[in-house]
Protein backbone atom coordinates (compact mmCIF):
# COMPACT_ATOMS: atom_id res chain seq x y z
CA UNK A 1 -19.55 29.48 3.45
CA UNK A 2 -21.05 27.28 5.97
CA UNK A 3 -19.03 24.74 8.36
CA UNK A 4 -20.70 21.66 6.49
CA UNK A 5 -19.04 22.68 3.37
CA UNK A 6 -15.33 23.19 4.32
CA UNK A 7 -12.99 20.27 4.43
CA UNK A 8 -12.04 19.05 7.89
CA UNK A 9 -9.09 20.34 9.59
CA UNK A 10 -7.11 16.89 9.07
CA UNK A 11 -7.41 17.44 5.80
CA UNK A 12 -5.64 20.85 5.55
CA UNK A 13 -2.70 19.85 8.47
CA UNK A 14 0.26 18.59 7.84
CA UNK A 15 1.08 15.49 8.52
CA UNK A 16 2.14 12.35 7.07
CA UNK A 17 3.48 11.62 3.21
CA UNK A 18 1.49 8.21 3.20
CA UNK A 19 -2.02 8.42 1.19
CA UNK A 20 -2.71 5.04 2.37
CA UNK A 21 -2.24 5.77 6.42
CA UNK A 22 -4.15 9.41 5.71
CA UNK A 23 -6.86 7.21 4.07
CA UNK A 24 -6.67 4.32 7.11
CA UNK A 25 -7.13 7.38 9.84
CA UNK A 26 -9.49 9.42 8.23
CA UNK A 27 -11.99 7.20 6.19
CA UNK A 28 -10.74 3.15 6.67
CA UNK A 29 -14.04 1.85 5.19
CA UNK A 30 -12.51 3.44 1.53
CA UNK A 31 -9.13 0.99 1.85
CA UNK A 32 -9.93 -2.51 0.13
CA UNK A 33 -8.52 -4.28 3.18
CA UNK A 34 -10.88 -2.94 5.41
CA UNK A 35 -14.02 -4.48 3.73
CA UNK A 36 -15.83 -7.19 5.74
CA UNK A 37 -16.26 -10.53 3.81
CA UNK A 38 -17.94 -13.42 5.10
CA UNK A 39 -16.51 -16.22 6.97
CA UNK A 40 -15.31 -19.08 4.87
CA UNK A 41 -13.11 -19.34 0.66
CA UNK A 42 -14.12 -16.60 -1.34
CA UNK A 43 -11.55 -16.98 -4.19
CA UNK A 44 -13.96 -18.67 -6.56
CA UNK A 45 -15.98 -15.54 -6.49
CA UNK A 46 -14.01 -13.29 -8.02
CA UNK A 47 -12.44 -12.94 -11.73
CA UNK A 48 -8.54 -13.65 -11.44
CA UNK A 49 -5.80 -11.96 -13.20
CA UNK A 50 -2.73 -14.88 -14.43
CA UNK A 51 0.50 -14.43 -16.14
CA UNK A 52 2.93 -11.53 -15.74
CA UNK A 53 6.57 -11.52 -16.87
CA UNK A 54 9.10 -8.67 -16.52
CA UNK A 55 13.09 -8.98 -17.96
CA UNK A 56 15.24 -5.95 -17.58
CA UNK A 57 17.58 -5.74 -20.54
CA UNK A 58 20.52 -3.08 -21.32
CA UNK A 59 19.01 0.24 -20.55
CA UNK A 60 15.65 -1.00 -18.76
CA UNK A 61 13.05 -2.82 -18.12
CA UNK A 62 9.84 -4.60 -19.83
CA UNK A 63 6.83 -6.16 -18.09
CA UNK A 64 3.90 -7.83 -20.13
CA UNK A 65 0.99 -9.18 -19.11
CA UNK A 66 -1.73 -11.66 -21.34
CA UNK A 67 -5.27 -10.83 -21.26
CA UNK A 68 -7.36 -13.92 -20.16
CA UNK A 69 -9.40 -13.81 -16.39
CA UNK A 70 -10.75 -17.07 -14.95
CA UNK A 71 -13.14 -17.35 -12.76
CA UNK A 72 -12.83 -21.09 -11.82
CA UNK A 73 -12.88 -23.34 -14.76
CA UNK A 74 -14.64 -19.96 -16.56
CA UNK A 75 -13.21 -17.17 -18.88
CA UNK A 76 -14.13 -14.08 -17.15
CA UNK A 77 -12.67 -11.96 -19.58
CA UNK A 78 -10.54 -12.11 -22.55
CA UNK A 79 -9.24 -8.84 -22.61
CA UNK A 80 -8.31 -7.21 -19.58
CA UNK A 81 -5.60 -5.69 -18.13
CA UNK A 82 -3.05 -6.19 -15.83
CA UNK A 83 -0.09 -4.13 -16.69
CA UNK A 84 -0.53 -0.70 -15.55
CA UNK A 85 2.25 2.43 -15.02
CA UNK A 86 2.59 3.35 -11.21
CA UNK A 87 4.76 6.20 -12.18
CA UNK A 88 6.97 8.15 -14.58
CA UNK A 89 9.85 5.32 -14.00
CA UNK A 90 7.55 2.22 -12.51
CA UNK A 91 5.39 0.08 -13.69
CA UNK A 92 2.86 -2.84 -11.52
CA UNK A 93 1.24 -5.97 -12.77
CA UNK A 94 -1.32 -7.52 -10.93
CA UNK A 95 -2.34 -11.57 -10.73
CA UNK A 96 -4.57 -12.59 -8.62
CA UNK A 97 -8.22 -11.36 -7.13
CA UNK A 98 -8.77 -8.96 -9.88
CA UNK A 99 -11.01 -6.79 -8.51
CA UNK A 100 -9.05 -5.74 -5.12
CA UNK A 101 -5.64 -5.46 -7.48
CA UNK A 102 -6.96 -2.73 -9.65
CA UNK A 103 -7.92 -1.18 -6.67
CA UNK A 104 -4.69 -1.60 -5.21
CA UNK A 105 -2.75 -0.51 -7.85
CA UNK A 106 -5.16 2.44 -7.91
CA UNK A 107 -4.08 3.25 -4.35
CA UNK A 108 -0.57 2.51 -4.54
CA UNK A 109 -0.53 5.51 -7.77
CA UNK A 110 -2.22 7.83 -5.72
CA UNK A 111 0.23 7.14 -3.09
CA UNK A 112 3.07 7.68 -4.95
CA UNK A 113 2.31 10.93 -6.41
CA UNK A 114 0.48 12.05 -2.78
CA UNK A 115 4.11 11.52 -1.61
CA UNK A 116 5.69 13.44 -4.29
CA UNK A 117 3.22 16.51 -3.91
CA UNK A 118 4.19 16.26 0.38
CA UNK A 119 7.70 15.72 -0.21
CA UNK A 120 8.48 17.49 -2.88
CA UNK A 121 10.40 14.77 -4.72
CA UNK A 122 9.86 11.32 -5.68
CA UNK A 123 10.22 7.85 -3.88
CA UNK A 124 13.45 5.63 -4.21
CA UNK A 125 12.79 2.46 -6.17
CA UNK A 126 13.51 1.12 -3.20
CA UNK A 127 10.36 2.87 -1.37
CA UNK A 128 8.20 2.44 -4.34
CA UNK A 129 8.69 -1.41 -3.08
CA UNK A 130 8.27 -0.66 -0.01
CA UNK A 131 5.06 0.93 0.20
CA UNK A 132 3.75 -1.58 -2.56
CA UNK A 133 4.84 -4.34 0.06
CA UNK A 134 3.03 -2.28 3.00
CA UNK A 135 -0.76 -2.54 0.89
CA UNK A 136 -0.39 -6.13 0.33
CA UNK A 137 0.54 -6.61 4.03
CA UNK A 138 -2.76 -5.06 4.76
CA UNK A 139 -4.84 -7.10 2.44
CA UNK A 140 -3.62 -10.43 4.56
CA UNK A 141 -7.21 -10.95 5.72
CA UNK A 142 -8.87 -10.84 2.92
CA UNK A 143 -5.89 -13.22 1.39
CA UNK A 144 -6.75 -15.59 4.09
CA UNK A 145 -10.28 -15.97 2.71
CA UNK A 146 -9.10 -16.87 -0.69
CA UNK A 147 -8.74 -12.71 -1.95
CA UNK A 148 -5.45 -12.68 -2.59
CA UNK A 149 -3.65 -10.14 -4.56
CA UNK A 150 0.46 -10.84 -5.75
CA UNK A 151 1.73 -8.15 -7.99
CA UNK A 152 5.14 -7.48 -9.62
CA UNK A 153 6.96 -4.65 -9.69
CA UNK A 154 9.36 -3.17 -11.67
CA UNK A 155 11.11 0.12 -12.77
CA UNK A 156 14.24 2.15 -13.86
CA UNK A 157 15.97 3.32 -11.05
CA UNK A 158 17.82 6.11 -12.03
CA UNK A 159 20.09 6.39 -8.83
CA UNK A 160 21.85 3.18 -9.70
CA UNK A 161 20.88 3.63 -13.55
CA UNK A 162 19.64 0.00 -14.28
CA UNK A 163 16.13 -1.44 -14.19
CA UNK A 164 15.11 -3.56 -11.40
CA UNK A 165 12.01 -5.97 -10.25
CA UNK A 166 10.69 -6.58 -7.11
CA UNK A 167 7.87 -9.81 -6.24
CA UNK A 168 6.03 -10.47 -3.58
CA UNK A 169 4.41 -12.84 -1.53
CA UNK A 170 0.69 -12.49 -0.31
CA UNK A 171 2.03 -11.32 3.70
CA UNK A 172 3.69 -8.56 2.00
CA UNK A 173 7.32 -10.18 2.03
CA UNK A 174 9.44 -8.46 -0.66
CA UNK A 175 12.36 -9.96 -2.54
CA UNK A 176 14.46 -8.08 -5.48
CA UNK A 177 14.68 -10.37 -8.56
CA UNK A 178 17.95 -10.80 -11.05
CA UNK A 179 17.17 -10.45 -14.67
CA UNK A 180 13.65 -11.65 -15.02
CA UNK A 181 10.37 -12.95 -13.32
CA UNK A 182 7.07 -14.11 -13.72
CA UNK A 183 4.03 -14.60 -11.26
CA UNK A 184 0.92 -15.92 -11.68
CA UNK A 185 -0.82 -19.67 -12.83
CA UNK A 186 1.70 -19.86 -15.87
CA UNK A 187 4.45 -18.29 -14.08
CA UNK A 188 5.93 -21.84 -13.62
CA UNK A 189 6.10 -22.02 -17.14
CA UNK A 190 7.27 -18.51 -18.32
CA UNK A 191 10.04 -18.54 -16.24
CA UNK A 192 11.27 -22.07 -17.55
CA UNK A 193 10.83 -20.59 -20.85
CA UNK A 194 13.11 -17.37 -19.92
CA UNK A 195 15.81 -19.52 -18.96
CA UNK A 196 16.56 -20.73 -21.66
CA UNK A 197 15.96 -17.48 -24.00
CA UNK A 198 17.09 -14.58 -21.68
CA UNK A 199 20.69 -12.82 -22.06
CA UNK A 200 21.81 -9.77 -20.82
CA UNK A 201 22.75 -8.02 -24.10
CA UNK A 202 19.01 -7.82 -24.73
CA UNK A 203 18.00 -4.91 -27.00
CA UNK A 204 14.52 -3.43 -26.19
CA UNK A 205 13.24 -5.48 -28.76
CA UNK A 206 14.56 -8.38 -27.49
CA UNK A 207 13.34 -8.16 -24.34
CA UNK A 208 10.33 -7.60 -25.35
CA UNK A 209 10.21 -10.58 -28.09
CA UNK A 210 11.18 -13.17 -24.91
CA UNK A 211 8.63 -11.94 -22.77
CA UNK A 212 6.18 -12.16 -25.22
CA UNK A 213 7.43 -15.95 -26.29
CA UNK A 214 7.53 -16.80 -22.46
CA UNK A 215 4.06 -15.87 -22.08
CA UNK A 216 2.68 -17.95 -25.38
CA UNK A 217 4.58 -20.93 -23.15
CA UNK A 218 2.60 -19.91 -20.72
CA UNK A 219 -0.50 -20.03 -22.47
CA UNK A 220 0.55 -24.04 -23.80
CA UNK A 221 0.74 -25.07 -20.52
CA UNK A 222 -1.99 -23.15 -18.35
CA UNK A 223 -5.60 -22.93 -18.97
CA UNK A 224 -5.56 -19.64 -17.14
CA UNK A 225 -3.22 -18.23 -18.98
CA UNK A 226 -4.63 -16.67 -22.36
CA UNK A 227 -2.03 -16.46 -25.43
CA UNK A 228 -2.18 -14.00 -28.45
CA UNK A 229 -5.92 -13.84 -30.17
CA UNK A 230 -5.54 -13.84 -33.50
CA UNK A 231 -9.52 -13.91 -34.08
CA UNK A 232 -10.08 -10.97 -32.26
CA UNK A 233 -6.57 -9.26 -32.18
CA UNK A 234 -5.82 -9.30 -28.68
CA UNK A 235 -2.62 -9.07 -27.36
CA UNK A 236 -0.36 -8.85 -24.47
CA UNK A 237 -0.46 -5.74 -22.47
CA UNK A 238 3.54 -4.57 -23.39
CA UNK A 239 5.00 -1.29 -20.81
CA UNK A 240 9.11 -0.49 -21.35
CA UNK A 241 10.52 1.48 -19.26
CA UNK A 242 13.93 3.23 -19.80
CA UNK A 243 15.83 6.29 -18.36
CA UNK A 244 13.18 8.38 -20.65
CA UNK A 245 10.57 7.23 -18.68
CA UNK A 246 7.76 4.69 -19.38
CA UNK A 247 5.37 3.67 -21.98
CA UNK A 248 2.90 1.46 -23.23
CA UNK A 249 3.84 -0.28 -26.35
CA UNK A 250 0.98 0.68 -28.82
CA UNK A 251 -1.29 -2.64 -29.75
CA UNK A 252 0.16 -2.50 -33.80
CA UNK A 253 3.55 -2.94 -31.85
CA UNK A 254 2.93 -5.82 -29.93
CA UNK A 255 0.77 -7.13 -32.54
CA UNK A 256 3.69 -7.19 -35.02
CA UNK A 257 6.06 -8.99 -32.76
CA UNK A 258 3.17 -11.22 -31.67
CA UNK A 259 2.68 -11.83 -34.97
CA UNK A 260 6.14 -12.95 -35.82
CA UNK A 261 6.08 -15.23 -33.38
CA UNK A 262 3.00 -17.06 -34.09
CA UNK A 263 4.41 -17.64 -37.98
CA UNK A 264 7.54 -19.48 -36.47
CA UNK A 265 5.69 -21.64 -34.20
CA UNK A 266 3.90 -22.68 -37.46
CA UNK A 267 6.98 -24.05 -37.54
CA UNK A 268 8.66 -25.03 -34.99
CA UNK A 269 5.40 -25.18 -32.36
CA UNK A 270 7.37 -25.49 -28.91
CA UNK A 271 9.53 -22.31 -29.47
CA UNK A 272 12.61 -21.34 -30.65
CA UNK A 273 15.78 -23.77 -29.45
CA UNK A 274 18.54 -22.38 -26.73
CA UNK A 275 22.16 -23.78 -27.46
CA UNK A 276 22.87 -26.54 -25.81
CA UNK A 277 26.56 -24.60 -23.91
């Protein structure tokens, strides 16, 4: 076998658990925050991802996300998603330049199970977090220009046996959140909207039912935001995630509760009432 063909010795040393630092020393061009972009606001550009809510209830955690991209006053895309598993026990959902989040989230997977196959165990919920907080550090420039990419994080940590959810701000600042939390255009509104539903006897059910309800409020209130399709059956993107691990809610699942929903606000069109004490 010839020289050309074999790996390079950095590849085969040991060294550190990081994917994203490996990839920074050894090929930089391949990380999304090293790309060159021209002087001046490029956030009008680029498709963005809106509205993601996650609400832990009693035995884990639930994040959704809707489906609509803008791309300034234009619909991008109606169905795409945002929601995606980042582990066994973690799940991410992106809002903002769409484009550099999938790649992120895309990195921040591989970095997570790079560190598992170095290590030979997995991260702490608590260094999940980190390291998600490290990638969006490094994307400051491009968030500068108008690229900026805000995910939310969330998991069942099965050292403390609960499920937990982290945000973030675009310089990479991280900040644990209690019971629920949206980001994103509609954020404002989804998280008005889970004050008044959320308690902490949530089923799984439950949970998922207020997220989905806080994300149709949402959807009333922001352009960006895109509520259930009944036209063209499109949903929310639904993950739970319990001491079992995590899953996607399959689309007749989300469609059912979705569907619910969108009979009682034939009704009653602003959404169920909270008691007043």
């Amino acid at each position: 076998m010839s020289n050309e063909s074999r790996l390079p010795t950095s590849y085969m040393t040991p060294g550190t658990s990081s994917f994203a630092d490996f990839l920074s020393a050894q090929a930089p061009d391949l990380l999304p925050s090293h790309r060159a972009v021209p002087a001046g606001n490029a956030g009008d550009l680029a498709p963005h991802g809106t509205t993601i809510v996650a609400a832990t209830f009693d035995g884990g955690v639930v994040m959704a996300g809707d489906r609509r991209a803008t791309m300034g006053n234009i619909i991008a895309q109606r169905d795409i998603q945002k929601v995606f598993p980042a582990d066994e026990f973690s799940v991410v959902g992106i809002a903002g330049t769409a484009g550099l989040a999938v790649e992120m989230v895309r990195l921040f997977q591989t970095e997570l199970e790079h560190y598992e196959k170095i290590e030979g165990t997995t991260l702490s919920m608590d260094g999940k977090a980190n390291r998600l907080a490290a990638l969006i550090r490094a994307n400051m420039g491009l968030a500068m220009q108008g690229l900026a990419v805000v995910p939310l994080f969330a998991g069942y940590d099965l050292a403390s046996d609960q499920g937990r959810i982290f945000s973030y701000d675009v310089t990479g600042g991280r900040y644990e959140e209690t019971a629920f939390h949206s980001v994103g255009s509609g954020s404002l509104f989804a998280r008005g909207s889970l004050k008044k539903l959320y308690r902490d006897d949530f089923d799984a059910e439950e949970a998922v039912t207020a997220v989905i309800q806080a994300l149709y409020d949402a959807a009333d209130d922001d352009s960006a935001t895109g509520g259930p399709d009944i036209t063209r059956r499109i949903f929310p993107v639904v993950h739970v995630i319990t001491p079992e691990g995590g899953r996607r809610m399959a689309e007749a699942e989300v469609a059912e509760i979705a569907d619910r929903i969108l009979a009682s606000r034939m009704q009653r069109p602003d959404g169920p009432a909270a008691a007043l004490v």
